[in-house]
Protein backbone atom coordinates (compact mmCIF):
# COMPACT_ATOMS: atom_id res chain seq x y z
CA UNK A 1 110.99 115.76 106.22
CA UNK A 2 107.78 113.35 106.93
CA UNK A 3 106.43 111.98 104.48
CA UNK A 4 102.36 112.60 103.52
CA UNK A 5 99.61 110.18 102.92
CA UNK A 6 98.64 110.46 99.01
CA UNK A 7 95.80 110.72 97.52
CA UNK A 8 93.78 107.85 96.15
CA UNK A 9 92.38 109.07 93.34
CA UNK A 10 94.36 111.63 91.51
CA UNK A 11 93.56 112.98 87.29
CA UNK A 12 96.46 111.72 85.63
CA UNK A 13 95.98 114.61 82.66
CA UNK A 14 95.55 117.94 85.16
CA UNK A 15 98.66 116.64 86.98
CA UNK A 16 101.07 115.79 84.14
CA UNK A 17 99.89 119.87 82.71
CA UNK A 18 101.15 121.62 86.48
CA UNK A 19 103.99 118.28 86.24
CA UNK A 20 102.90 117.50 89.54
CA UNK A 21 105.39 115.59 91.45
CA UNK A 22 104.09 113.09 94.49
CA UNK A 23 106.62 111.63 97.19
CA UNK A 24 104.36 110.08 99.80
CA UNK A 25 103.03 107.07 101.76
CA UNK A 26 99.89 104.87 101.88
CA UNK A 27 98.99 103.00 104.53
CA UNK A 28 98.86 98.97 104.20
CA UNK A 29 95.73 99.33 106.31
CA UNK A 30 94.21 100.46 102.99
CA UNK A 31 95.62 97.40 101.06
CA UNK A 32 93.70 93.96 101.96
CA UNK A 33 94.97 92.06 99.36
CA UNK A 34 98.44 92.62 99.35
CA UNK A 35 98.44 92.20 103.57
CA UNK A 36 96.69 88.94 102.53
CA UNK A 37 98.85 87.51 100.32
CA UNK A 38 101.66 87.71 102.84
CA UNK A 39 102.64 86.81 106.48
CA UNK A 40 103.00 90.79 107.89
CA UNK A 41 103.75 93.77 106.18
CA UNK A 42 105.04 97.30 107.63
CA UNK A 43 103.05 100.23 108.48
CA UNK A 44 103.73 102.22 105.38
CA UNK A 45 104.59 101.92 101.81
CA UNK A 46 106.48 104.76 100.61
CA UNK A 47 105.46 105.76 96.62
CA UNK A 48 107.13 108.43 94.56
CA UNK A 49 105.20 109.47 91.37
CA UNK A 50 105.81 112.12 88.62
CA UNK A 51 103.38 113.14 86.29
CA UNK A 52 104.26 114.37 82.91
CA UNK A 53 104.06 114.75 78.97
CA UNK A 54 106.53 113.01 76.47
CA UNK A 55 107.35 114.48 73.51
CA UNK A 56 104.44 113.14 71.36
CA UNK A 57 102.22 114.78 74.46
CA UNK A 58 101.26 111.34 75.30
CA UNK A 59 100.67 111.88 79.49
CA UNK A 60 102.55 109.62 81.47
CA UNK A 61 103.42 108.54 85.46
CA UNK A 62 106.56 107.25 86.32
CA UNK A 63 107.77 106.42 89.83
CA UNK A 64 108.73 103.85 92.39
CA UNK A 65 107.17 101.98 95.14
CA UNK A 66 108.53 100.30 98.24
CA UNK A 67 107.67 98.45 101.07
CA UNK A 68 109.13 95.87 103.97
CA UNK A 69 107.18 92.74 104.05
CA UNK A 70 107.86 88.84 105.90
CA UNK A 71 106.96 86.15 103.36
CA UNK A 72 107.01 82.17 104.54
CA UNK A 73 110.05 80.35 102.96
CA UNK A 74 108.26 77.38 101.22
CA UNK A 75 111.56 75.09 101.72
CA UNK A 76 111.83 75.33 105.46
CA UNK A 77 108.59 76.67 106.81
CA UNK A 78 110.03 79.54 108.78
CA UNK A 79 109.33 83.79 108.08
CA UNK A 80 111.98 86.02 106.39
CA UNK A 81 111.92 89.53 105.39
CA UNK A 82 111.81 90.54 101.72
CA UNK A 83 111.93 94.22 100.53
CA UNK A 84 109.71 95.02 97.68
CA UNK A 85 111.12 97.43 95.34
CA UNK A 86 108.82 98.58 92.38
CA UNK A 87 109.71 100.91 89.31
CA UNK A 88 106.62 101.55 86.85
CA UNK A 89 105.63 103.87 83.91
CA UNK A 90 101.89 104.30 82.84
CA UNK A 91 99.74 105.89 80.50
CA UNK A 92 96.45 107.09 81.25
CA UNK A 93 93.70 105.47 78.56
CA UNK A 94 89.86 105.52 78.00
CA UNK A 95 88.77 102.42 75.74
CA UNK A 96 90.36 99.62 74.68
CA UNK A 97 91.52 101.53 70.94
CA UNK A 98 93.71 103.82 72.46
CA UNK A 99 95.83 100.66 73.85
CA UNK A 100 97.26 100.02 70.79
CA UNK A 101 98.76 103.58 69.75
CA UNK A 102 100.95 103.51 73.35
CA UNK A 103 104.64 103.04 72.52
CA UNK A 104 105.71 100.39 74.81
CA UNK A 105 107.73 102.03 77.43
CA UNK A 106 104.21 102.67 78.62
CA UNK A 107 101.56 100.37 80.49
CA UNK A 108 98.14 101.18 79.41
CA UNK A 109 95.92 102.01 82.98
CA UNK A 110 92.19 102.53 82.44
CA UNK A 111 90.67 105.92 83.84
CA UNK A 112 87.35 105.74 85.24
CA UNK A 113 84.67 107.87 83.96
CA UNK A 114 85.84 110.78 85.74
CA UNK A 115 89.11 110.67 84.24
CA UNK A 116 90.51 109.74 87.32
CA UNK A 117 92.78 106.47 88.40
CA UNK A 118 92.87 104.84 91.71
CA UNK A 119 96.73 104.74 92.75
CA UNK A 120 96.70 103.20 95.37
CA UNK A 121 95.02 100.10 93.80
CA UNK A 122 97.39 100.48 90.82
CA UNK A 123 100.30 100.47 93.34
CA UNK A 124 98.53 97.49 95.61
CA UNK A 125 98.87 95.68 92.28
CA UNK A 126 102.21 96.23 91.42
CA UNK A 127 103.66 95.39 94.61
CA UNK A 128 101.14 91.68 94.14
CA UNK A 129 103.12 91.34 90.84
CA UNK A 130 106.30 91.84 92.09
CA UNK A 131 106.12 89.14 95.25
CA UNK A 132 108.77 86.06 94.62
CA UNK A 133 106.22 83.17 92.76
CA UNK A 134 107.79 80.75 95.55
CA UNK A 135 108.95 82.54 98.69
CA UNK A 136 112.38 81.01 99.50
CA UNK A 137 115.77 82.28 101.46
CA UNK A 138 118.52 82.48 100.21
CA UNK A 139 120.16 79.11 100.02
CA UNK A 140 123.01 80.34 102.77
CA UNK A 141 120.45 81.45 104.96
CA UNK A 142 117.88 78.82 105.01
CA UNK A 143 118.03 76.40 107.79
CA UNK A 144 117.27 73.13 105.58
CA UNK A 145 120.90 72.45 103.48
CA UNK A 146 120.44 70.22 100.79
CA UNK A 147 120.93 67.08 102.23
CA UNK A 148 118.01 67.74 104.18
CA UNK A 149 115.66 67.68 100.79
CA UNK A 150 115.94 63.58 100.43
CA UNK A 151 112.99 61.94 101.14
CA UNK A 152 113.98 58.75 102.09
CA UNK A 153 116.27 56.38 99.73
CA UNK A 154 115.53 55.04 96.38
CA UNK A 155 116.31 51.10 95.81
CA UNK A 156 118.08 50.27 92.77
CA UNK A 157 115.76 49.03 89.86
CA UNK A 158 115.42 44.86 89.56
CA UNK A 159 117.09 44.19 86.56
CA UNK A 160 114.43 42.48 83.86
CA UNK A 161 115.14 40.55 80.72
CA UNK A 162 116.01 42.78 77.81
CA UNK A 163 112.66 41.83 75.40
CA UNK A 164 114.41 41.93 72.45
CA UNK A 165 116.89 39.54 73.57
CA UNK A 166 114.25 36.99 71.75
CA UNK A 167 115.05 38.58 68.62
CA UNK A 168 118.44 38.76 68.84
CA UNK A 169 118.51 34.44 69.19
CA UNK A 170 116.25 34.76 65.81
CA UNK A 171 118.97 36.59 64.12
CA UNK A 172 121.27 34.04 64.77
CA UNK A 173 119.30 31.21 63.09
């Protein structure tokens, strides 16, 4: 079965009443930031979303989000692949007062004034959040070992007069 492009905007509230349930791509064309803040990314990023209703009839999305991308391994300079696997859960709010009655399974998200969210920049920015803070391989992998990371040898210290030697000969008197 192929998967289909999703929507961008989509009313969290009218889906989670029919339960809608969305298994679908987006395009990393549509994504600037994300294919910025790495070396190369794949075509697609696959995104499986359910709406619903919890038992308080708080509306909620739940899904998953992956995609393939090659980050630059800051201890030896060369690409690697990294997947990107994403799990979130979000509540639809309007205003900052409704923030504070969420239980915290749920992330607030902000509908605009429409009552609509943008998914695909909500997913764009949970696949930001979840890239590695320093892009490294794994440590068998990576072609600089750990006797590569000296940089250059360090000469023993000069040994100096201990300066309360002086008041160690005063004790003595």
């Amino acid at each position: 079965m192929d998967k289909v492009k999703l929507p961008r905007l989509i009313d969290p509230l009218k889906s989670a009443m029919k339960r809608s349930t969305y298994d679908g791509v987006y395009s990393t064309s549509l994504m600037e930031r994300l294919v910025g803040s790495v070396i190369s990314c794949g075509d697609f990023v696959s995104v499986d979303v359910k709406f619903l209703k919890d038992a308080q009839s708080l509306t909620y999305f739940q899904g998953t989000a992956k995609a393939q991308v090659t980050l630059l391994c800051q201890r030896c300079n060369h690409e690697f692949p990294h997947s990107i696997n994403v799990e979130f859960c979000f509540s639809p709010v309007q205003g900052a007062d409704t923030e504070e009655e969420l239980p915290e399974a749920f992330d607030p998200v902000e509908v605009n004034d429409h009552g609509e969210i943008d998914l695909l920049q909500l997913i764009e920015d949970e696949l930001i959040l979840s890239l590695p803070i320093v892009a490294l391989h794994a440590e068998e992998n990576c072609s600089v070992g750990p006797d590569d990371m000296t940089f250059g040898i360090i000469e023993p210290e000069q040994e100096r007069k201990n300066p309360f030697a002086v008041l160690k000969e005063l004790k003595r008197d």
